[in-house]
PDB file of N, CA and C in Angstrom:
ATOM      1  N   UNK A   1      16.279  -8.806 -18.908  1.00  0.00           N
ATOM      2  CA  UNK A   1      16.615  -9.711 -17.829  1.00  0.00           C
ATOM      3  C   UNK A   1      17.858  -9.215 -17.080  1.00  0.00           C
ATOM      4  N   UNK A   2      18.516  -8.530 -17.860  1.00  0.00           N
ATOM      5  CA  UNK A   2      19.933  -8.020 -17.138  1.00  0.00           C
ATOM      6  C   UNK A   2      19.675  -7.255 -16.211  1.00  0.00           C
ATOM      7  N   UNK A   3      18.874  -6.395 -16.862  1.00  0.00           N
ATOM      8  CA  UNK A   3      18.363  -5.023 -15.668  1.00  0.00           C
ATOM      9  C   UNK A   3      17.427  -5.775 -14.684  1.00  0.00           C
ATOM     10  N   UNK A   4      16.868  -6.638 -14.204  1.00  0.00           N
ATOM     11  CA  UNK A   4      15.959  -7.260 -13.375  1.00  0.00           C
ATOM     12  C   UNK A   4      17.344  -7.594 -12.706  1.00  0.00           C
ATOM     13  N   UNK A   5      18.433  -7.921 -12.873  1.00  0.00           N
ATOM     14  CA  UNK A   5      19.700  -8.713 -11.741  1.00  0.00           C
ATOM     15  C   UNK A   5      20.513  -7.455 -11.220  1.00  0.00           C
ATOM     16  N   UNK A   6      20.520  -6.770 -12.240  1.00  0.00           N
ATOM     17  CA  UNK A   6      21.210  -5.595 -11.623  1.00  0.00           C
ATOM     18  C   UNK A   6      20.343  -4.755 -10.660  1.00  0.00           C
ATOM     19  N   UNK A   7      18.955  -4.480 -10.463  1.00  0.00           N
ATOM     20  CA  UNK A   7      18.447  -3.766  -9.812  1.00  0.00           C
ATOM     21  C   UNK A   7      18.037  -4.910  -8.684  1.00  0.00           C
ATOM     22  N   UNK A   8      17.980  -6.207  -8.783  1.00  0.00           N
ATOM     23  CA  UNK A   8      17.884  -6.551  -7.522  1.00  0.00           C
ATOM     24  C   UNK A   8      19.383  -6.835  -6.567  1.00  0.00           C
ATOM     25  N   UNK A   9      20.156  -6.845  -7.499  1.00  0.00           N
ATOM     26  CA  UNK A   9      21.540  -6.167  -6.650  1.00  0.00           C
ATOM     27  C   UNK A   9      21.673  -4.985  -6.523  1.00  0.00           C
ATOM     28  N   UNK A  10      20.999  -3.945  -6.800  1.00  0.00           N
ATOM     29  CA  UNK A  10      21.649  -2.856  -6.404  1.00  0.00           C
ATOM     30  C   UNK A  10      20.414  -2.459  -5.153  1.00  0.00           C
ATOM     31  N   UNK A  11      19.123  -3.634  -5.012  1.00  0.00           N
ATOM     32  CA  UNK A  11      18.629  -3.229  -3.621  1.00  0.00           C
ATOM     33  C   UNK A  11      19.243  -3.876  -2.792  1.00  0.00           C
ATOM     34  N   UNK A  12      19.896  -5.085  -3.098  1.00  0.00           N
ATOM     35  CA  UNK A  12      20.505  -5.770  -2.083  1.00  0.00           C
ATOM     36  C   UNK A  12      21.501  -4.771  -1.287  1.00  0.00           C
ATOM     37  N   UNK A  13      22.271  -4.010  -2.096  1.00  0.00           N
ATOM     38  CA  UNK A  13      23.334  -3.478  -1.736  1.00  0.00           C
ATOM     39  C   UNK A  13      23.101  -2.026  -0.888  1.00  0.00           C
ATOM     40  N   UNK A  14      21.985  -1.783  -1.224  1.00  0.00           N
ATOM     41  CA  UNK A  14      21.249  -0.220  -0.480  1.00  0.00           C
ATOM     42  C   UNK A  14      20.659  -0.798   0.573  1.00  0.00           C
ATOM     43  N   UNK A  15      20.304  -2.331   0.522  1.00  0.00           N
ATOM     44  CA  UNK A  15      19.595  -2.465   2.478  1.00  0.00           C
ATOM     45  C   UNK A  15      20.683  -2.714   3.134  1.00  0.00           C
ATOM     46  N   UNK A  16      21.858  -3.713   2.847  1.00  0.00           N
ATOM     47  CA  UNK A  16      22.804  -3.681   3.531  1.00  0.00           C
ATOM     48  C   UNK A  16      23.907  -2.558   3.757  1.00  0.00           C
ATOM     49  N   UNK A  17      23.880  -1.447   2.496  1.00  0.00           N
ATOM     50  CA  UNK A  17      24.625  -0.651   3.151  1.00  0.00           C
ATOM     51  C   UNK A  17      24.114   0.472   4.475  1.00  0.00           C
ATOM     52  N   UNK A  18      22.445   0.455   4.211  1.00  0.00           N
ATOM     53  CA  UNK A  18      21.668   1.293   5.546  1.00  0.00           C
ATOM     54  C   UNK A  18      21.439   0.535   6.585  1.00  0.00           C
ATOM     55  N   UNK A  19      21.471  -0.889   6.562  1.00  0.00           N
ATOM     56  CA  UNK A  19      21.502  -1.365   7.900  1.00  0.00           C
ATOM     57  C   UNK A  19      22.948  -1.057   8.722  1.00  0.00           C
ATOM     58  N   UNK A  20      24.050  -1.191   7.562  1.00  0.00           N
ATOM     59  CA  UNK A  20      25.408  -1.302   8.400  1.00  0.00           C
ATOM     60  C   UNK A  20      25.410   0.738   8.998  1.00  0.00           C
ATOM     61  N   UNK A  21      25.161   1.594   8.057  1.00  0.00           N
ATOM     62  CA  UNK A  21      25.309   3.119   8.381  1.00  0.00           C
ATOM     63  C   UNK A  21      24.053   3.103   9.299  1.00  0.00           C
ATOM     64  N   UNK A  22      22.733   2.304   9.594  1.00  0.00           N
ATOM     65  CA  UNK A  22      22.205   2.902  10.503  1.00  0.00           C
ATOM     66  C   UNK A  22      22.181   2.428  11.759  1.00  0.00           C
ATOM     67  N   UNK A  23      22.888   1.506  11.914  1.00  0.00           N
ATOM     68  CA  UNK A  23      23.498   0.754  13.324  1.00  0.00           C
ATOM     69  C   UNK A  23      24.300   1.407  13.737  1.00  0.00           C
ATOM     70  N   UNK A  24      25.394   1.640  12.893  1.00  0.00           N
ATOM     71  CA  UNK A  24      26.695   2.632  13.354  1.00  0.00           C
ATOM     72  C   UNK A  24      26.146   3.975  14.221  1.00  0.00           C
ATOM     73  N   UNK A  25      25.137   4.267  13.221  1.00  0.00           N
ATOM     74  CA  UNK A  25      24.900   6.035  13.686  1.00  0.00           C
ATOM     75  C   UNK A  25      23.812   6.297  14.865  1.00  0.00           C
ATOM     76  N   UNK A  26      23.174   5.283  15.392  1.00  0.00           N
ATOM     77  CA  UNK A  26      22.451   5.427  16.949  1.00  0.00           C
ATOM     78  C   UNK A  26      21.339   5.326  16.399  1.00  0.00           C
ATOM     79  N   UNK A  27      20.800   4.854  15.489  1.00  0.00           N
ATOM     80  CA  UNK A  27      19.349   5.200  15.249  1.00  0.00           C
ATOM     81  C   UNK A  27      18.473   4.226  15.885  1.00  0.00           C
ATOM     82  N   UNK A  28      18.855   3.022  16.617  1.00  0.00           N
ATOM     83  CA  UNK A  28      17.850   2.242  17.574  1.00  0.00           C
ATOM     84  C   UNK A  28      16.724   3.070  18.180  1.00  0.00           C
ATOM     85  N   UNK A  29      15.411   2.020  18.323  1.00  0.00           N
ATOM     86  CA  UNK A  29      14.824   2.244  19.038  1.00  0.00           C
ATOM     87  C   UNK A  29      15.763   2.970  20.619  1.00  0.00           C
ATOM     88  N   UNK A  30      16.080   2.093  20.885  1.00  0.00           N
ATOM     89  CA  UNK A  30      16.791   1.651  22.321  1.00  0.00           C
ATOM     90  C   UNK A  30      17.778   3.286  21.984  1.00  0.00           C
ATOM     91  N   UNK A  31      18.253   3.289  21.530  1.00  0.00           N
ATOM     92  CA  UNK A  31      19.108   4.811  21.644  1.00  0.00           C
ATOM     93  C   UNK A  31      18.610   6.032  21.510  1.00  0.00           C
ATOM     94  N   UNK A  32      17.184   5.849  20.644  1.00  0.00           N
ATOM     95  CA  UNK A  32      16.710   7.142  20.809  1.00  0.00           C
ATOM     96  C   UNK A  32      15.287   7.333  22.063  1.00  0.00           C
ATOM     97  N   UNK A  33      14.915   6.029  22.849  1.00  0.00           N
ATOM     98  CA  UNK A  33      14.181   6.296  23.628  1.00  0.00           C
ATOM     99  C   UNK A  33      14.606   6.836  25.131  1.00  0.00           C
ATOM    100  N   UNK A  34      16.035   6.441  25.206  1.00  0.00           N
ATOM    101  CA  UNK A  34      17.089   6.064  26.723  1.00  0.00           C
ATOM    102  C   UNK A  34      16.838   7.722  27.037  1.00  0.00           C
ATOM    103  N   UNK A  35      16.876   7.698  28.253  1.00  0.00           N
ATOM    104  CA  UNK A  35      17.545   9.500  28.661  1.00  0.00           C
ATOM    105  C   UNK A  35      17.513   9.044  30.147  1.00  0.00           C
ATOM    106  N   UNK A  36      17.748  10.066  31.194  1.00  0.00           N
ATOM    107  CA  UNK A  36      18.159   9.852  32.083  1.00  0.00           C
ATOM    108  C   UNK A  36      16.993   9.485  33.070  1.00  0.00           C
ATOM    109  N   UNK A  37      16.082   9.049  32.635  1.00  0.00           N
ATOM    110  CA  UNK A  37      14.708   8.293  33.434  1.00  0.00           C
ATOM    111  C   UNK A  37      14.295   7.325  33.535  1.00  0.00           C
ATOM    112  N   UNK A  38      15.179   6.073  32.304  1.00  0.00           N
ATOM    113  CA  UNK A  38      14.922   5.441  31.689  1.00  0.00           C
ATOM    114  C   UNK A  38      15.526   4.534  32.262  1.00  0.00           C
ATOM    115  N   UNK A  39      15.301   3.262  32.527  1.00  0.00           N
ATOM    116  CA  UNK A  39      16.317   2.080  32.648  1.00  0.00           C
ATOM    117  C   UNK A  39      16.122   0.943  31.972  1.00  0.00           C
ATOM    118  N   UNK A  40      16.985   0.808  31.314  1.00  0.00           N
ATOM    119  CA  UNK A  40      16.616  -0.322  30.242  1.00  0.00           C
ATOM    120  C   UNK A  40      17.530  -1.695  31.242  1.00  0.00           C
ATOM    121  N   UNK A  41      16.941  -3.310  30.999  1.00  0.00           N
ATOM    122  CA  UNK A  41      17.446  -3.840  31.815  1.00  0.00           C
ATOM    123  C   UNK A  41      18.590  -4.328  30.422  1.00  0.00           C
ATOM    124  N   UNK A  42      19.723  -5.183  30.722  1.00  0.00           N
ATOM    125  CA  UNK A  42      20.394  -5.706  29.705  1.00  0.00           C
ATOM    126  C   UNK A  42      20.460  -6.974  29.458  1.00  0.00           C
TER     127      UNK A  42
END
């Protein structure tokens, strides 16, 4: 039972740490579709 709490904390802690590193690092849709043809409205 221990290991069932610890591994669902340690996914907790791997989605929130790749949501926070993959926001930071540009990986949006929206950032990797943009280029200079593109107009996104805001």
């Amino acid at each position: 039972m221990k290991a069932m709490f610890a591994a669902f904390v340690a996914i907790a802690l791997i989605a929130v740490g790749s949501n926070i590193y993959l926001s930071q690092a540009g990986f949006s849709s929206q950032d990797r579709a943009t280029g200079p043809a593109v107009r996104l409205d805001n």
